[in-house]
C-alpha atoms as a PDB file:
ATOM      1  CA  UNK A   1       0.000   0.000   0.000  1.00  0.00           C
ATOM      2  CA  UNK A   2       2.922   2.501   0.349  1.00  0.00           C
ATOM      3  CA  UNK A   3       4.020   1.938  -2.974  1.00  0.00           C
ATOM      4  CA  UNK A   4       0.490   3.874  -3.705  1.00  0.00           C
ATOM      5  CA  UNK A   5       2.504   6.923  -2.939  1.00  0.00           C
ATOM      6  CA  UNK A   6       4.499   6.588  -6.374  1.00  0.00           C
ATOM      7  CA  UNK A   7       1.020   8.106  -7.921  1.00  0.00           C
ATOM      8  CA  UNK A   8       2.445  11.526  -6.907  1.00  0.00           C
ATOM      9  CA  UNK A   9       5.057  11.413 -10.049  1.00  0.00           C
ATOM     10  CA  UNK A  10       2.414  13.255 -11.972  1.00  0.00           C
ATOM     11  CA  UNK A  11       2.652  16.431 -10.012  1.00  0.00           C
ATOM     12  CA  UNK A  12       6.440  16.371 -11.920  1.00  0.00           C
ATOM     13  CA  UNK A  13       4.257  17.428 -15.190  1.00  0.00           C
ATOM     14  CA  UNK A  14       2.859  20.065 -13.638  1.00  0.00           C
ATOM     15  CA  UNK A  15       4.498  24.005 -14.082  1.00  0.00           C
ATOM     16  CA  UNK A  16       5.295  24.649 -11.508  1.00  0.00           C
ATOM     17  CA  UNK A  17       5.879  21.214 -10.011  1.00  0.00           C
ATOM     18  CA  UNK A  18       5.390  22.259  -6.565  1.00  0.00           C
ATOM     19  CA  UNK A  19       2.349  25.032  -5.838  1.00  0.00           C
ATOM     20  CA  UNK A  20       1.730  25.437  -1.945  1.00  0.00           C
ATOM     21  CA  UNK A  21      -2.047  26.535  -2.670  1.00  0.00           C
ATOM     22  CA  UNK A  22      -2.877  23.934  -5.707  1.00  0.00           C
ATOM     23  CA  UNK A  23      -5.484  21.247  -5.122  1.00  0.00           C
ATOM     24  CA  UNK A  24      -4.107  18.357  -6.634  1.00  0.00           C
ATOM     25  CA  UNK A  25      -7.465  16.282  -6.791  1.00  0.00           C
ATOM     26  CA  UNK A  26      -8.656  17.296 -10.306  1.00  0.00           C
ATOM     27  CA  UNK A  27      -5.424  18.843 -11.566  1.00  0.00           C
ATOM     28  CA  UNK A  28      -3.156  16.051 -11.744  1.00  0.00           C
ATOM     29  CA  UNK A  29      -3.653  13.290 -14.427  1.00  0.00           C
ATOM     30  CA  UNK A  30      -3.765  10.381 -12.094  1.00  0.00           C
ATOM     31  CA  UNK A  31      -6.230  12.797  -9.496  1.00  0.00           C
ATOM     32  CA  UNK A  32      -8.740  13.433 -11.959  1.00  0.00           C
ATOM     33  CA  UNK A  33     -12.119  11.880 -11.733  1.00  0.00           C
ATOM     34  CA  UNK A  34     -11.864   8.838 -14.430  1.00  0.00           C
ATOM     35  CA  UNK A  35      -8.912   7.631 -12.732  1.00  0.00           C
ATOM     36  CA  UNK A  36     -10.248   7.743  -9.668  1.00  0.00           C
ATOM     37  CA  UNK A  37     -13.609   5.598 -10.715  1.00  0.00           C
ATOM     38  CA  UNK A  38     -10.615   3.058 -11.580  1.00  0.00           C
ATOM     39  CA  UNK A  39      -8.843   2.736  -8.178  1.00  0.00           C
ATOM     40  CA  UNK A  40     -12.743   2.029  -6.856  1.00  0.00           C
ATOM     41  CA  UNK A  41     -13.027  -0.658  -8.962  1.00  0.00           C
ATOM     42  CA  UNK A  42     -10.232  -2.087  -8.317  1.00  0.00           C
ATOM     43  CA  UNK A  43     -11.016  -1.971  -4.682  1.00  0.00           C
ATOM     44  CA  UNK A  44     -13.536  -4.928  -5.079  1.00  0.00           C
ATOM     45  CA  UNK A  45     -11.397  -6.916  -7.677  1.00  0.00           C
ATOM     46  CA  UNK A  46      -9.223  -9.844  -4.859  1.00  0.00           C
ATOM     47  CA  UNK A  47      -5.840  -9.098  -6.960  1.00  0.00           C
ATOM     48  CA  UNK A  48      -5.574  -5.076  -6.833  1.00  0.00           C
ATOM     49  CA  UNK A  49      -7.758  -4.587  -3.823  1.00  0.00           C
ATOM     50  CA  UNK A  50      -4.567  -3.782  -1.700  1.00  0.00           C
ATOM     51  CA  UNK A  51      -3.520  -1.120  -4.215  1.00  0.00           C
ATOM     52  CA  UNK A  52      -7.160   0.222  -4.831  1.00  0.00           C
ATOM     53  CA  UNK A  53      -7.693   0.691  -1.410  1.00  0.00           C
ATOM     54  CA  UNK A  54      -4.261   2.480  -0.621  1.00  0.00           C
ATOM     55  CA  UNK A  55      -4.989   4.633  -3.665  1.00  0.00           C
ATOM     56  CA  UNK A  56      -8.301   5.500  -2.863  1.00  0.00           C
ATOM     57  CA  UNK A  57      -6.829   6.118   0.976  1.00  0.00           C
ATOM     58  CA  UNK A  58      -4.661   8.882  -0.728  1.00  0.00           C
ATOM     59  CA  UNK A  59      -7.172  10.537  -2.648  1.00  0.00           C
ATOM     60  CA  UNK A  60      -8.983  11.083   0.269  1.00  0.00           C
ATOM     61  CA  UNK A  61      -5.752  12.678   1.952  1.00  0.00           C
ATOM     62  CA  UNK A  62      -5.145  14.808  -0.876  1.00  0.00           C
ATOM     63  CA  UNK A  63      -9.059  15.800  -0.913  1.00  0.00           C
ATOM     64  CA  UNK A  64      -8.763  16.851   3.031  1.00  0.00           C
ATOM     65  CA  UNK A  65      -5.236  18.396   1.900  1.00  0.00           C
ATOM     66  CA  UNK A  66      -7.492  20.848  -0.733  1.00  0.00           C
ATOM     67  CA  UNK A  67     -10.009  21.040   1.726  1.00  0.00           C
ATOM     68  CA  UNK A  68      -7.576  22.281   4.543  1.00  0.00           C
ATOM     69  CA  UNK A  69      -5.807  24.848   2.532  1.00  0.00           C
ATOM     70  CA  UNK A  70      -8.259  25.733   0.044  1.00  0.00           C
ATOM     71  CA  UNK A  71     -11.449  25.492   1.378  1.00  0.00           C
ATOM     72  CA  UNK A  72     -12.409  23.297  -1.265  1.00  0.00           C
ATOM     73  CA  UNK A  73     -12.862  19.109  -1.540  1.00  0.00           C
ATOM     74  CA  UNK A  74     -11.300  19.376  -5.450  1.00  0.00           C
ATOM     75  CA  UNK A  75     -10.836  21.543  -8.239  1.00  0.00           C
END
């Protein structure tokens, strides 16, 4: 499940990589809503539900990160 953390490489595409007040739920390519649908899914599939879960685990993280700074759940 920590290897869920590797999904962060996509904030490296980003300009600048690192914003202090950027929401990364809905910016990122792997934060975005379609990908997202996919780590549920694979929540309730026996083989990925270890990696579903953690990934779903840091979407939430990240949507209390936009909520804590921001004020918002995603952009």
């Amino acid at each position: 499940m920590m290897a869920t953390m590797l999904i962060d490489l996509d904030h490296l595409l980003a300009n600048p990589i690192y914003d202090a007040t950027r929401c990364s739920i809905g910016f990122h390519p792997l934060h975005t809503l379609f990908p997202i649908i996919i780590y549920l899914v694979a929540c309730f599939i026996p083989k990925t539900r270890y990696i579903g879960i953690g990934l779903i685990i840091h979407m939430l993280l990240d949507s209390i990160d936009c909520q804590m700074t921001n004020g918002i759940w995603f952009t």
